[in-house]
PDB file of N, CA and C in Angstrom:
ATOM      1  N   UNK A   1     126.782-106.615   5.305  1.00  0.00           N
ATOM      2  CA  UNK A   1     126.881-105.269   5.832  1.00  0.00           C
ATOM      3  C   UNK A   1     128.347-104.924   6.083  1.00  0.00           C
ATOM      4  N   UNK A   2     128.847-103.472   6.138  1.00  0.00           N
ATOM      5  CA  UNK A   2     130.262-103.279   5.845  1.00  0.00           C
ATOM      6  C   UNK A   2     130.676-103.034   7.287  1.00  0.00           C
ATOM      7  N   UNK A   3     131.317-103.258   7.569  1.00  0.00           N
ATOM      8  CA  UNK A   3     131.950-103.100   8.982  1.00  0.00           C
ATOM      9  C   UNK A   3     131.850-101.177   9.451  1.00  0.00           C
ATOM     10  N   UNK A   4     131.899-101.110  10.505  1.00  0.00           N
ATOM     11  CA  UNK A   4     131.880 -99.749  10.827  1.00  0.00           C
ATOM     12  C   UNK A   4     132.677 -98.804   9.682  1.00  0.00           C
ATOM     13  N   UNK A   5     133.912 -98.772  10.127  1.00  0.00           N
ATOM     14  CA  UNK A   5     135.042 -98.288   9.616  1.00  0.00           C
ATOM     15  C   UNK A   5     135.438 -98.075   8.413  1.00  0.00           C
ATOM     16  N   UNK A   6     135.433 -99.025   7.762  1.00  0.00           N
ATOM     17  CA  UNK A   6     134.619 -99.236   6.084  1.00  0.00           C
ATOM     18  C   UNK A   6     133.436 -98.736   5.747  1.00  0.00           C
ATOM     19  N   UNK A   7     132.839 -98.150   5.955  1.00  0.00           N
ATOM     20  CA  UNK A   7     131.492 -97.804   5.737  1.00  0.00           C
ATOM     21  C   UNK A   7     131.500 -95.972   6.025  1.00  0.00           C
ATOM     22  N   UNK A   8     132.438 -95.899   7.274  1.00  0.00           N
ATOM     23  CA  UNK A   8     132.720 -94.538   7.049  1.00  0.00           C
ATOM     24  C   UNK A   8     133.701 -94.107   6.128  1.00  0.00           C
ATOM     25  N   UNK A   9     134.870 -94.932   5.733  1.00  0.00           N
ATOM     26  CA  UNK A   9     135.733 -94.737   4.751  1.00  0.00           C
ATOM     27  C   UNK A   9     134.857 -94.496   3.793  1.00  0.00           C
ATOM     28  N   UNK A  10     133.905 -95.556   3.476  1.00  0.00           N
ATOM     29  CA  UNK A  10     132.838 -94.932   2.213  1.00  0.00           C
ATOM     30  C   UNK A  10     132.100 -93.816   2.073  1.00  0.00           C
ATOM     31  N   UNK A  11     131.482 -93.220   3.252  1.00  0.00           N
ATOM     32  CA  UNK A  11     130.879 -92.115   3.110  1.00  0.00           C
ATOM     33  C   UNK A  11     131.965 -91.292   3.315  1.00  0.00           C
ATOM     34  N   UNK A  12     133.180 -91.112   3.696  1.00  0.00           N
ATOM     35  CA  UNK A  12     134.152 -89.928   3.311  1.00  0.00           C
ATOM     36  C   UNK A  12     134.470 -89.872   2.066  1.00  0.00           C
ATOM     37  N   UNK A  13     135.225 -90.872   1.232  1.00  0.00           N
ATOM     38  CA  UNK A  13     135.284 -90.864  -0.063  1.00  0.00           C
ATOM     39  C   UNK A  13     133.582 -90.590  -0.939  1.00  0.00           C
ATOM     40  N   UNK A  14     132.330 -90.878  -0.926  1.00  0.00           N
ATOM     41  CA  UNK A  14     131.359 -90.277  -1.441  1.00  0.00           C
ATOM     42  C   UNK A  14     131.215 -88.587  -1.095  1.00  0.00           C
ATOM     43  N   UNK A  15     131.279 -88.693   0.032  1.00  0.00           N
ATOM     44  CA  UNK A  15     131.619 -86.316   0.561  1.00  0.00           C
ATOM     45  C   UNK A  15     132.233 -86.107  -0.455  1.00  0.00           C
ATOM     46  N   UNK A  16     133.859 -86.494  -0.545  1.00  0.00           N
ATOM     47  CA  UNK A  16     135.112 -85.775  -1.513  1.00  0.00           C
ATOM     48  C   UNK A  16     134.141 -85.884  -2.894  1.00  0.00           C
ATOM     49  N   UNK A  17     134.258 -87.397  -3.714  1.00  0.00           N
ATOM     50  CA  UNK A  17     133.081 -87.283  -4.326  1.00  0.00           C
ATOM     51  C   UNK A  17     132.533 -86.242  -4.961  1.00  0.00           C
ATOM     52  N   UNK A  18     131.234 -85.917  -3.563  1.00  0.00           N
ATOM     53  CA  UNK A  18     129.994 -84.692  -4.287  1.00  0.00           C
ATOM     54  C   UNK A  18     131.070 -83.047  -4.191  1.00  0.00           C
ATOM     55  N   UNK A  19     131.870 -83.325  -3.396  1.00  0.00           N
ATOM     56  CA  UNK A  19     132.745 -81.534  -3.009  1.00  0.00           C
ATOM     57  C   UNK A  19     133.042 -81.422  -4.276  1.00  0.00           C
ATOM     58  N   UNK A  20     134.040 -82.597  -5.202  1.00  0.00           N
ATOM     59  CA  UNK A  20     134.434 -82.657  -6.621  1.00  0.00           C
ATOM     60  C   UNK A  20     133.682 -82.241  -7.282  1.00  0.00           C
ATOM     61  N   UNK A  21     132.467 -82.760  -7.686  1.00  0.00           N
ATOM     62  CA  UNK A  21     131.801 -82.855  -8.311  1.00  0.00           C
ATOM     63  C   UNK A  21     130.860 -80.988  -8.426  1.00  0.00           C
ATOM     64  N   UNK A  22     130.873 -80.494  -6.897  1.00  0.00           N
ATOM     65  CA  UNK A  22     130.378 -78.977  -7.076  1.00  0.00           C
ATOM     66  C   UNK A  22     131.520 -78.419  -7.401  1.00  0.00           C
ATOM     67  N   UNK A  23     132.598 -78.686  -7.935  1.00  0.00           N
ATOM     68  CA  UNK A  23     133.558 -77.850  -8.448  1.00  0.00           C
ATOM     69  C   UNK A  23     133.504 -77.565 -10.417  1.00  0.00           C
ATOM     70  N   UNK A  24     132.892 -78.267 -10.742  1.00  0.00           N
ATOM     71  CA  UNK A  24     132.574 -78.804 -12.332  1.00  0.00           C
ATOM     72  C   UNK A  24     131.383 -77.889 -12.762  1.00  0.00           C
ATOM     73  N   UNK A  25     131.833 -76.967 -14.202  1.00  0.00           N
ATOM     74  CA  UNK A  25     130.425 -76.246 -14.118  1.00  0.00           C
ATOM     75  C   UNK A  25     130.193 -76.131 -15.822  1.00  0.00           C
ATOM     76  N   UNK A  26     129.511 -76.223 -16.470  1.00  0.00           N
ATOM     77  CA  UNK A  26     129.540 -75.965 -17.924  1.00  0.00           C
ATOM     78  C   UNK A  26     129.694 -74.289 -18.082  1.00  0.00           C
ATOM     79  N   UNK A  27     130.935 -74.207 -19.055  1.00  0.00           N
ATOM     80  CA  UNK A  27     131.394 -72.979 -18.889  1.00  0.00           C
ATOM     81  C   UNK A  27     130.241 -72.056 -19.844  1.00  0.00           C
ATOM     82  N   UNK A  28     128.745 -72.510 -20.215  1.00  0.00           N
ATOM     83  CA  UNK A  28     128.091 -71.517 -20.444  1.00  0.00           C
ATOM     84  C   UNK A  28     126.709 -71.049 -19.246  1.00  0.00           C
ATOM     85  N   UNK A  29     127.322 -71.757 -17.702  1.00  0.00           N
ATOM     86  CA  UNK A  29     126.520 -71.484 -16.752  1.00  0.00           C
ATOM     87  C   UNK A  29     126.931 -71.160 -15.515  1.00  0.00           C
ATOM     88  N   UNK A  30     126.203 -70.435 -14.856  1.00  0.00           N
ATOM     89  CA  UNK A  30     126.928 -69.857 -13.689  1.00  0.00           C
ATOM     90  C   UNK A  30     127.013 -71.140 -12.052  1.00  0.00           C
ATOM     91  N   UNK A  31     126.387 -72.285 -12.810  1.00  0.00           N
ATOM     92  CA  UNK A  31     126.246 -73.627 -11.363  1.00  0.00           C
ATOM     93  C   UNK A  31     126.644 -74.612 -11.781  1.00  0.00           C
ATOM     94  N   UNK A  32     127.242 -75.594 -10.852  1.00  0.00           N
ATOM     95  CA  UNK A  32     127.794 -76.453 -10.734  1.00  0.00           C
ATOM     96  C   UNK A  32     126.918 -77.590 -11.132  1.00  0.00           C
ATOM     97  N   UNK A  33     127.665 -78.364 -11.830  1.00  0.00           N
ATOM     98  CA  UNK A  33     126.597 -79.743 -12.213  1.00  0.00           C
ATOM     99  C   UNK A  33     125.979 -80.297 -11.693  1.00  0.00           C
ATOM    100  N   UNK A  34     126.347 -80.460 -10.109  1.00  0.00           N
ATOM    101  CA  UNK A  34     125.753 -81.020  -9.178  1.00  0.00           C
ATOM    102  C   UNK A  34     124.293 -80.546  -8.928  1.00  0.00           C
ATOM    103  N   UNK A  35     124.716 -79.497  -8.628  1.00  0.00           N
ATOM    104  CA  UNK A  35     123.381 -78.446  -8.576  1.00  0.00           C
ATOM    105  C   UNK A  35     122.399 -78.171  -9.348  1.00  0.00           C
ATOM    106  N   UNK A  36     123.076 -78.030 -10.552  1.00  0.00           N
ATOM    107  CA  UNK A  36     122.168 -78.625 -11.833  1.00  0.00           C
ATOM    108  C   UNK A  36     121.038 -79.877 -11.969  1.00  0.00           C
ATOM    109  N   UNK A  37     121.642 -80.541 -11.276  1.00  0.00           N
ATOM    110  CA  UNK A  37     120.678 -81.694 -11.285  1.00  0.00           C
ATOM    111  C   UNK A  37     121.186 -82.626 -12.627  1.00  0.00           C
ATOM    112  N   UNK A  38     122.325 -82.507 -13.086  1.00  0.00           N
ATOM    113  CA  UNK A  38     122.998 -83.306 -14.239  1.00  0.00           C
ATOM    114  C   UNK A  38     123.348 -84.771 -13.476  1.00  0.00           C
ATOM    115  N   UNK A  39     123.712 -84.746 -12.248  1.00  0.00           N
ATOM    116  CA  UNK A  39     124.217 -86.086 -11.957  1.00  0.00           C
ATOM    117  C   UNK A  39     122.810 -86.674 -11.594  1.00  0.00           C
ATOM    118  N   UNK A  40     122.685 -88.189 -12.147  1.00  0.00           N
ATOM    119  CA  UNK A  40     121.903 -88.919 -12.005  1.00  0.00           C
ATOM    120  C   UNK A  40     121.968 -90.185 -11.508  1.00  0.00           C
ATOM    121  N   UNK A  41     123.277 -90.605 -10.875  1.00  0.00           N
ATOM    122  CA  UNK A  41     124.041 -91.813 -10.084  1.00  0.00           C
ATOM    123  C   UNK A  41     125.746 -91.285  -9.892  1.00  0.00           C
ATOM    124  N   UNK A  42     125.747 -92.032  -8.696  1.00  0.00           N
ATOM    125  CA  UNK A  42     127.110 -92.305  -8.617  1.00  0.00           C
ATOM    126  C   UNK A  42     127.628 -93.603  -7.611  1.00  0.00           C
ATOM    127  N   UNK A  43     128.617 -94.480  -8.734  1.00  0.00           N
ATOM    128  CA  UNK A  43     128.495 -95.459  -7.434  1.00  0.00           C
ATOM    129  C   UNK A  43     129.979 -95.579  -7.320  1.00  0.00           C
ATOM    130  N   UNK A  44     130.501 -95.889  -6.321  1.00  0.00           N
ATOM    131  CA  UNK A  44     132.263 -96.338  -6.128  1.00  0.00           C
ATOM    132  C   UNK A  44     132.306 -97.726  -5.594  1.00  0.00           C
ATOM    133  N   UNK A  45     132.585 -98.640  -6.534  1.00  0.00           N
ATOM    134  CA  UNK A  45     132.939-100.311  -6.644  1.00  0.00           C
ATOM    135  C   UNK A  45     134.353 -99.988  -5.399  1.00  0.00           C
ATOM    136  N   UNK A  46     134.709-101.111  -4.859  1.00  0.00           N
ATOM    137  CA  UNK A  46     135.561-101.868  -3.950  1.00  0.00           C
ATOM    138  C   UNK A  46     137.140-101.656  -4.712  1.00  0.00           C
ATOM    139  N   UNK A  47     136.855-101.622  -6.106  1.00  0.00           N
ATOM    140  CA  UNK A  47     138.150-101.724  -7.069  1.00  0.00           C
ATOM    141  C   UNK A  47     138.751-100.299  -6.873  1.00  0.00           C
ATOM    142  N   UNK A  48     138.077 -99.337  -6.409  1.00  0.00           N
ATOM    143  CA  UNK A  48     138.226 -97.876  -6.495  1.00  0.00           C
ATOM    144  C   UNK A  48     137.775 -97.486  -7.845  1.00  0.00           C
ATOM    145  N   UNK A  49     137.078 -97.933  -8.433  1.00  0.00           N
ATOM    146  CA  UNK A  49     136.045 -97.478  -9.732  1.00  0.00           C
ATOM    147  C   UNK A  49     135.148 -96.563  -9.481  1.00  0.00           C
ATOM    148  N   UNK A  50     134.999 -95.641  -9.901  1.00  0.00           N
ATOM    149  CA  UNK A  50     133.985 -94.975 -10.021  1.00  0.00           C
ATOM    150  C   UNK A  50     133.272 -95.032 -10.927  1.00  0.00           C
ATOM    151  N   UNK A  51     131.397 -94.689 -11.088  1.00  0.00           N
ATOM    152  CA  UNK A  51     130.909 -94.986 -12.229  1.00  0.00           C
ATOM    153  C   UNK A  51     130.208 -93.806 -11.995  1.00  0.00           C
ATOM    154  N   UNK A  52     129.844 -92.782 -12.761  1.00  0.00           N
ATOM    155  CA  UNK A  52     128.594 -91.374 -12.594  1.00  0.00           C
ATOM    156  C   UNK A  52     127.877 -91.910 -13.914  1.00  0.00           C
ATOM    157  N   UNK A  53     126.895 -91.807 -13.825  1.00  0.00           N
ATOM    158  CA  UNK A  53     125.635 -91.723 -14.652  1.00  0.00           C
ATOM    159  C   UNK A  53     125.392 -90.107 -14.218  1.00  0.00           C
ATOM    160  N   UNK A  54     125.403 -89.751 -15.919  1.00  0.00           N
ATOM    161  CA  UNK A  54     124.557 -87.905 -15.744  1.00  0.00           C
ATOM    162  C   UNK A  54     124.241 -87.405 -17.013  1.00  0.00           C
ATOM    163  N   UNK A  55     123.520 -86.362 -17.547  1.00  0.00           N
ATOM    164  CA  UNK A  55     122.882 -85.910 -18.421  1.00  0.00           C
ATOM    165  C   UNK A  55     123.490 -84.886 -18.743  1.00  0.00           C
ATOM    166  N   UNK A  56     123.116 -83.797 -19.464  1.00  0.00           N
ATOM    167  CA  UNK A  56     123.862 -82.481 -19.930  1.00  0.00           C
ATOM    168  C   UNK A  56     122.385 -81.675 -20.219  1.00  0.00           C
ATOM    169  N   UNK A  57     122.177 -80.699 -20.352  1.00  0.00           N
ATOM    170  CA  UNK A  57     121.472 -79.707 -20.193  1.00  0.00           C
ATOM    171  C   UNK A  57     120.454 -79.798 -21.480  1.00  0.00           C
ATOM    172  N   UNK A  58     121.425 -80.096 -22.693  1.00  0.00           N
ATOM    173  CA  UNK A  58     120.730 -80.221 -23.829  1.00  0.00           C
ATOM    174  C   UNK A  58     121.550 -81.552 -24.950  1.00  0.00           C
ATOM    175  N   UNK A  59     121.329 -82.213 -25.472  1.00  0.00           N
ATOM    176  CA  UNK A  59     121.708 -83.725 -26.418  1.00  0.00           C
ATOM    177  C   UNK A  59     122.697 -83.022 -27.133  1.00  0.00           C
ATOM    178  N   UNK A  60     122.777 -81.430 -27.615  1.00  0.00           N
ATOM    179  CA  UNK A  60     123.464 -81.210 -28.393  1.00  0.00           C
ATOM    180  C   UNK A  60     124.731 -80.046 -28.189  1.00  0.00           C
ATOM    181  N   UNK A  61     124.908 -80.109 -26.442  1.00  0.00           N
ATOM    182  CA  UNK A  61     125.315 -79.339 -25.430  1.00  0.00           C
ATOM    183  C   UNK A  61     126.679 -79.028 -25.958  1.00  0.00           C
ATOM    184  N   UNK A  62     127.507 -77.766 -26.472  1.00  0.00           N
ATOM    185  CA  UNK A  62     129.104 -78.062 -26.770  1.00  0.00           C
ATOM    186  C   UNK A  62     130.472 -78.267 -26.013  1.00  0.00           C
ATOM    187  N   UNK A  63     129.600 -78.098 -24.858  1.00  0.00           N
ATOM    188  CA  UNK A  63     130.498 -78.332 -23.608  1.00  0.00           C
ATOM    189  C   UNK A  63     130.495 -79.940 -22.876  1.00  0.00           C
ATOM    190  N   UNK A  64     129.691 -80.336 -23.735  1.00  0.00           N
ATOM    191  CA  UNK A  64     129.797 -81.912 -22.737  1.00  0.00           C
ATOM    192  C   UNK A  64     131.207 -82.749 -22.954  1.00  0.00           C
ATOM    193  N   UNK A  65     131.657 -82.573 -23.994  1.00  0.00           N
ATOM    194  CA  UNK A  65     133.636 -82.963 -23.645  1.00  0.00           C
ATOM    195  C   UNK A  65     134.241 -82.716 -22.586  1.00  0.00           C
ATOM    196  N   UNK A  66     134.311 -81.298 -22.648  1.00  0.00           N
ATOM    197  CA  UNK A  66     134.895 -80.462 -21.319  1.00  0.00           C
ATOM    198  C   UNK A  66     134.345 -80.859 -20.161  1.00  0.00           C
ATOM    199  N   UNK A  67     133.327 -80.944 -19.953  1.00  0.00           N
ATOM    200  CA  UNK A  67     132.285 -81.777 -18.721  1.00  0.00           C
ATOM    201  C   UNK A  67     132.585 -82.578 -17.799  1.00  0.00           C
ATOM    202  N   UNK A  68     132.797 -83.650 -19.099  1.00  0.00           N
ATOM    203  CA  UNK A  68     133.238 -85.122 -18.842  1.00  0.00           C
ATOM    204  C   UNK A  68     134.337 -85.294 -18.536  1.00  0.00           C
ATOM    205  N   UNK A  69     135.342 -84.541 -19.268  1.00  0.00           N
ATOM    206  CA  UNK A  69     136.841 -84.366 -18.691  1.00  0.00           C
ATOM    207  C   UNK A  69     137.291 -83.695 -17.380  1.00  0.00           C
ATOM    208  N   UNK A  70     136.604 -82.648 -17.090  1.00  0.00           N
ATOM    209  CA  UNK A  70     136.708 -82.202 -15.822  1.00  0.00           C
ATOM    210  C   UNK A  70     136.415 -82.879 -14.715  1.00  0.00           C
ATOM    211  N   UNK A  71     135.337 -83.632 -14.956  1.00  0.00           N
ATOM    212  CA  UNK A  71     134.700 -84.741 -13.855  1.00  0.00           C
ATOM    213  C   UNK A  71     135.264 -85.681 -13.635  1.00  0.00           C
ATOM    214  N   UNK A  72     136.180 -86.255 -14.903  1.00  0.00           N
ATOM    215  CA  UNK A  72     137.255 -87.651 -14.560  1.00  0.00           C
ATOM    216  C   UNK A  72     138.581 -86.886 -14.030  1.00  0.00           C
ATOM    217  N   UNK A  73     139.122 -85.773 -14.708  1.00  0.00           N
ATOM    218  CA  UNK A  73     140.196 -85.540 -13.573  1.00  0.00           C
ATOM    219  C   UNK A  73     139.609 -85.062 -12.070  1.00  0.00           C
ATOM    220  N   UNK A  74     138.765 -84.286 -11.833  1.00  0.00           N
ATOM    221  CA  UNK A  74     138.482 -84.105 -10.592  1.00  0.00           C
ATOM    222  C   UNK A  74     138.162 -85.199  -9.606  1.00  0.00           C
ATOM    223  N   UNK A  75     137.383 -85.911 -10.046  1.00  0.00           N
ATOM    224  CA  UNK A  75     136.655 -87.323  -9.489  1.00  0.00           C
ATOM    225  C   UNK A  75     138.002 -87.993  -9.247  1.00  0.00           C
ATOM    226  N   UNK A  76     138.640 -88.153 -10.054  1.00  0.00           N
ATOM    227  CA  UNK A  76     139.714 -89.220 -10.089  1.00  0.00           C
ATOM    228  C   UNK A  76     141.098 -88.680  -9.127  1.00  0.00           C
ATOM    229  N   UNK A  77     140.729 -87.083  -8.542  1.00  0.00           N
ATOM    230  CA  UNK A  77     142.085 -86.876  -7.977  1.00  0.00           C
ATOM    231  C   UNK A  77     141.527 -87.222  -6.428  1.00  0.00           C
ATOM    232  N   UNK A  78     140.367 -87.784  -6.098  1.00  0.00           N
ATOM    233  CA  UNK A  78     140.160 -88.370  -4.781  1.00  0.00           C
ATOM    234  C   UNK A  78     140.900 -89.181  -4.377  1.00  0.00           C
ATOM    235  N   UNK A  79     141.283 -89.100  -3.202  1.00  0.00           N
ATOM    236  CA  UNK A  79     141.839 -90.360  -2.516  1.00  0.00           C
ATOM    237  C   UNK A  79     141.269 -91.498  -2.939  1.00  0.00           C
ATOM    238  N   UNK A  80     141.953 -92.572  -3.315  1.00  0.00           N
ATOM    239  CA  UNK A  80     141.125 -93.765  -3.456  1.00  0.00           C
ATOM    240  C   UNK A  80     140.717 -94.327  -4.498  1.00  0.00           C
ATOM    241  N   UNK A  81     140.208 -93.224  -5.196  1.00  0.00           N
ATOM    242  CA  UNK A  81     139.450 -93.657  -6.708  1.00  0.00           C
ATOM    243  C   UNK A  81     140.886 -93.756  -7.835  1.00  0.00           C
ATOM    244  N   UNK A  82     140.188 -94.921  -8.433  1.00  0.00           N
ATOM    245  CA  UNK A  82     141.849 -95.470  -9.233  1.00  0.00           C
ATOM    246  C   UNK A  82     141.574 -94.500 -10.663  1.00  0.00           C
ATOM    247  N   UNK A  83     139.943 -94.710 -11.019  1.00  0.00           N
ATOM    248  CA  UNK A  83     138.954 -94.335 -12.696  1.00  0.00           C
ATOM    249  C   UNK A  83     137.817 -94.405 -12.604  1.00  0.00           C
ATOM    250  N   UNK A  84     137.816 -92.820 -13.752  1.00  0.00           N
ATOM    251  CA  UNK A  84     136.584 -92.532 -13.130  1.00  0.00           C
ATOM    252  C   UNK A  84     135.743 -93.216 -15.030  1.00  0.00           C
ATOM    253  N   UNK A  85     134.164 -93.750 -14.171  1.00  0.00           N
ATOM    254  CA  UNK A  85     133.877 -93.878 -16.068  1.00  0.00           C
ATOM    255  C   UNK A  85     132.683 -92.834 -16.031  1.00  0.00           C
ATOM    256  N   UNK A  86     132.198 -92.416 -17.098  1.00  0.00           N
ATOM    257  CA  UNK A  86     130.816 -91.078 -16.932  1.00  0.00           C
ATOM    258  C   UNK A  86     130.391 -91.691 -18.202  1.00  0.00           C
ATOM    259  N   UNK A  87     128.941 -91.873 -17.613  1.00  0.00           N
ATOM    260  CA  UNK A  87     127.841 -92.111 -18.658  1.00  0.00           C
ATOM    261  C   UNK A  87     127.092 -91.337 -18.808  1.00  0.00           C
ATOM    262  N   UNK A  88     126.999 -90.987 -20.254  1.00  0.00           N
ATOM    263  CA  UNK A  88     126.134 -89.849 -20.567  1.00  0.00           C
ATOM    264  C   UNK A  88     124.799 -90.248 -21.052  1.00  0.00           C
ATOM    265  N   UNK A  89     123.660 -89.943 -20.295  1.00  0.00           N
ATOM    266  CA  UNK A  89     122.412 -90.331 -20.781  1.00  0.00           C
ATOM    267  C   UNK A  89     121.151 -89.250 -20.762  1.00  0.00           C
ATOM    268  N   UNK A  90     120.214 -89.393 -21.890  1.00  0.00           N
ATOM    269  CA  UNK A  90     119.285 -88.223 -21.998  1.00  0.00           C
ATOM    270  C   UNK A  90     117.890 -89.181 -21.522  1.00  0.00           C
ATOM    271  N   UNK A  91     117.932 -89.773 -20.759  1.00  0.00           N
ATOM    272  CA  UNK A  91     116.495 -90.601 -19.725  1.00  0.00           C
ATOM    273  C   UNK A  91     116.902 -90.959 -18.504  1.00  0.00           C
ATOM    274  N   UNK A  92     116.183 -90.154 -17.742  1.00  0.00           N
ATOM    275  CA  UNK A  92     115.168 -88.863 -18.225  1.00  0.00           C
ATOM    276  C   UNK A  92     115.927 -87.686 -18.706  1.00  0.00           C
ATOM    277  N   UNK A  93     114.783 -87.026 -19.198  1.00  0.00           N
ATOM    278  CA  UNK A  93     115.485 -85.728 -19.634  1.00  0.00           C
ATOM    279  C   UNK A  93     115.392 -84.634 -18.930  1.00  0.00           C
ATOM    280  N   UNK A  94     116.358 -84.103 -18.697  1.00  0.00           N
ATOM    281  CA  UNK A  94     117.099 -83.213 -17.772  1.00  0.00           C
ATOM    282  C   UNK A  94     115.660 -81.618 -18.300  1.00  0.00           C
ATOM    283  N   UNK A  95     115.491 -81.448 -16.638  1.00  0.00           N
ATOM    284  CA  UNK A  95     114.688 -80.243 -17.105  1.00  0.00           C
ATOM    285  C   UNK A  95     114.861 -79.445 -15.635  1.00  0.00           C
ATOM    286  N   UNK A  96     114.775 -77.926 -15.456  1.00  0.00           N
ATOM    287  CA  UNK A  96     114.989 -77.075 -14.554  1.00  0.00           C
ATOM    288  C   UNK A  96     114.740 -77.334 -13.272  1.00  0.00           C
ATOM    289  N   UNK A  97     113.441 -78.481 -13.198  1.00  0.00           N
ATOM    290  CA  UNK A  97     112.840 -78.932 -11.848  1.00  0.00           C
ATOM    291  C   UNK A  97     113.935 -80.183 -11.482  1.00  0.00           C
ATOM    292  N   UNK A  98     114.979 -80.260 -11.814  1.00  0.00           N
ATOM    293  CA  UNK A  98     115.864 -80.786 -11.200  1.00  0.00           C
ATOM    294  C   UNK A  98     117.127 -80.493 -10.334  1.00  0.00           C
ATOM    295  N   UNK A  99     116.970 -78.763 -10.898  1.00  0.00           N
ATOM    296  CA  UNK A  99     118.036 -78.153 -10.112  1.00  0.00           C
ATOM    297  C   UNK A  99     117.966 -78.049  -8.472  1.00  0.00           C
ATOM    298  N   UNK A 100     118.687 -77.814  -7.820  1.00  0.00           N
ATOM    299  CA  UNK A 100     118.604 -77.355  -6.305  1.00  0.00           C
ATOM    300  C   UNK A 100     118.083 -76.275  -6.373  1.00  0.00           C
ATOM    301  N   UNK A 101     117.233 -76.031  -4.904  1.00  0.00           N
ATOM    302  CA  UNK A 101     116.784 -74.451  -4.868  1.00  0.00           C
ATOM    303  C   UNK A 101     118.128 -73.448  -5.092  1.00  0.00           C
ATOM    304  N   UNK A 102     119.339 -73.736  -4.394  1.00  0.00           N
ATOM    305  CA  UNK A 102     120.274 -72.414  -4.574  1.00  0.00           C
ATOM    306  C   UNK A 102     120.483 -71.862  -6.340  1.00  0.00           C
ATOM    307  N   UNK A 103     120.545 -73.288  -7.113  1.00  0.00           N
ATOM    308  CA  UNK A 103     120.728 -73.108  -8.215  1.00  0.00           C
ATOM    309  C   UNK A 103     119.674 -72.649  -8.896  1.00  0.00           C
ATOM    310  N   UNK A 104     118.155 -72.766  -8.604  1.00  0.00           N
ATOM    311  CA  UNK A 104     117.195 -71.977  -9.191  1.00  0.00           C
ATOM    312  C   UNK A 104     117.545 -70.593  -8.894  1.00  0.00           C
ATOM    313  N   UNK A 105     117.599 -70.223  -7.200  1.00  0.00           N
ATOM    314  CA  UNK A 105     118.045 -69.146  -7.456  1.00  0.00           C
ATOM    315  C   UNK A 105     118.702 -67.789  -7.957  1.00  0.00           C
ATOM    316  N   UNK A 106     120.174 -68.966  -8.203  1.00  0.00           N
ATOM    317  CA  UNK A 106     121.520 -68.321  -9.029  1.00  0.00           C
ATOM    318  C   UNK A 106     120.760 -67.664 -10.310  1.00  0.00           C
ATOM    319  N   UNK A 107     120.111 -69.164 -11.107  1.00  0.00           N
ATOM    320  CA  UNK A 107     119.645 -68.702 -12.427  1.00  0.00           C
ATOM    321  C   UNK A 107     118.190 -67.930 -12.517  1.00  0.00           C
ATOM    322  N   UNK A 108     117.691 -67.645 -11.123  1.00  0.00           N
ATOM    323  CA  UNK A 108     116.420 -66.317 -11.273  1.00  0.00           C
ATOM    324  C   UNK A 108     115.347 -67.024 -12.068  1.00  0.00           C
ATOM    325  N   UNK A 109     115.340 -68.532 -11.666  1.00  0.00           N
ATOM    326  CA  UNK A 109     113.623 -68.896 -11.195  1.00  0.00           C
ATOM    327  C   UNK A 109     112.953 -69.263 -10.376  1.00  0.00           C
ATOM    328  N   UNK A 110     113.502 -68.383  -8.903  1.00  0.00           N
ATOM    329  CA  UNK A 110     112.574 -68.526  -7.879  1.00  0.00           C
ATOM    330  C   UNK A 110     112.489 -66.914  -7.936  1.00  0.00           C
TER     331      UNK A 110
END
């Protein structure tokens, strides 16, 4: 178990993290990936590694370069984090009932 102090250092660096991470949006949508329901892990190793596991909207998405790049410089301008790695995976497959309610909203299916 991590000592107090360490453990909040961790959950501050995971906050910055997800704040990063709602800053990232595929420029053919009006929400943030997060919100999207694209991220599907995130873990930060001791090394200051970061690892995201996440999906993209569709296998044949033209924005998933841009995506991925935005997410390693953003991710990576956290305190702390040395590199970021992003795995892109289609299991499961990403479908609307993964978004947040705000983001159903945004996109007008609630």
């Amino acid at each position: 178990m991590r000592p107090f102090c360490i453990m909040n250092e961790f959950l501050e660096k995971e906050e910055a993290i997800l704040k990063m991470l709602k800053t990232v949006f595929d420029p053919e949508i009006p929400v943030n990936v997060y919100d999207l329901g694209l991220i599907y892990g995130i873990e930060v190793k001791d090394d200051g590694i970061c690892d995201i596991t996440m999906t993209l909207t569709a296998p044949s998405c033209p924005a998933g370069d841009f995506i991925v790049e935005d997410i390693r410089q953003k991710v990576g301008s956290v305190e702390g984090i040395k590199d970021v790695n992003v795995t892109i995976v289609f299991e499961p497959e990403w479908n609307k009932d993964m978004m947040s309610e705000e983001a159903k909203l945004e996109l007008g299916f609630l």
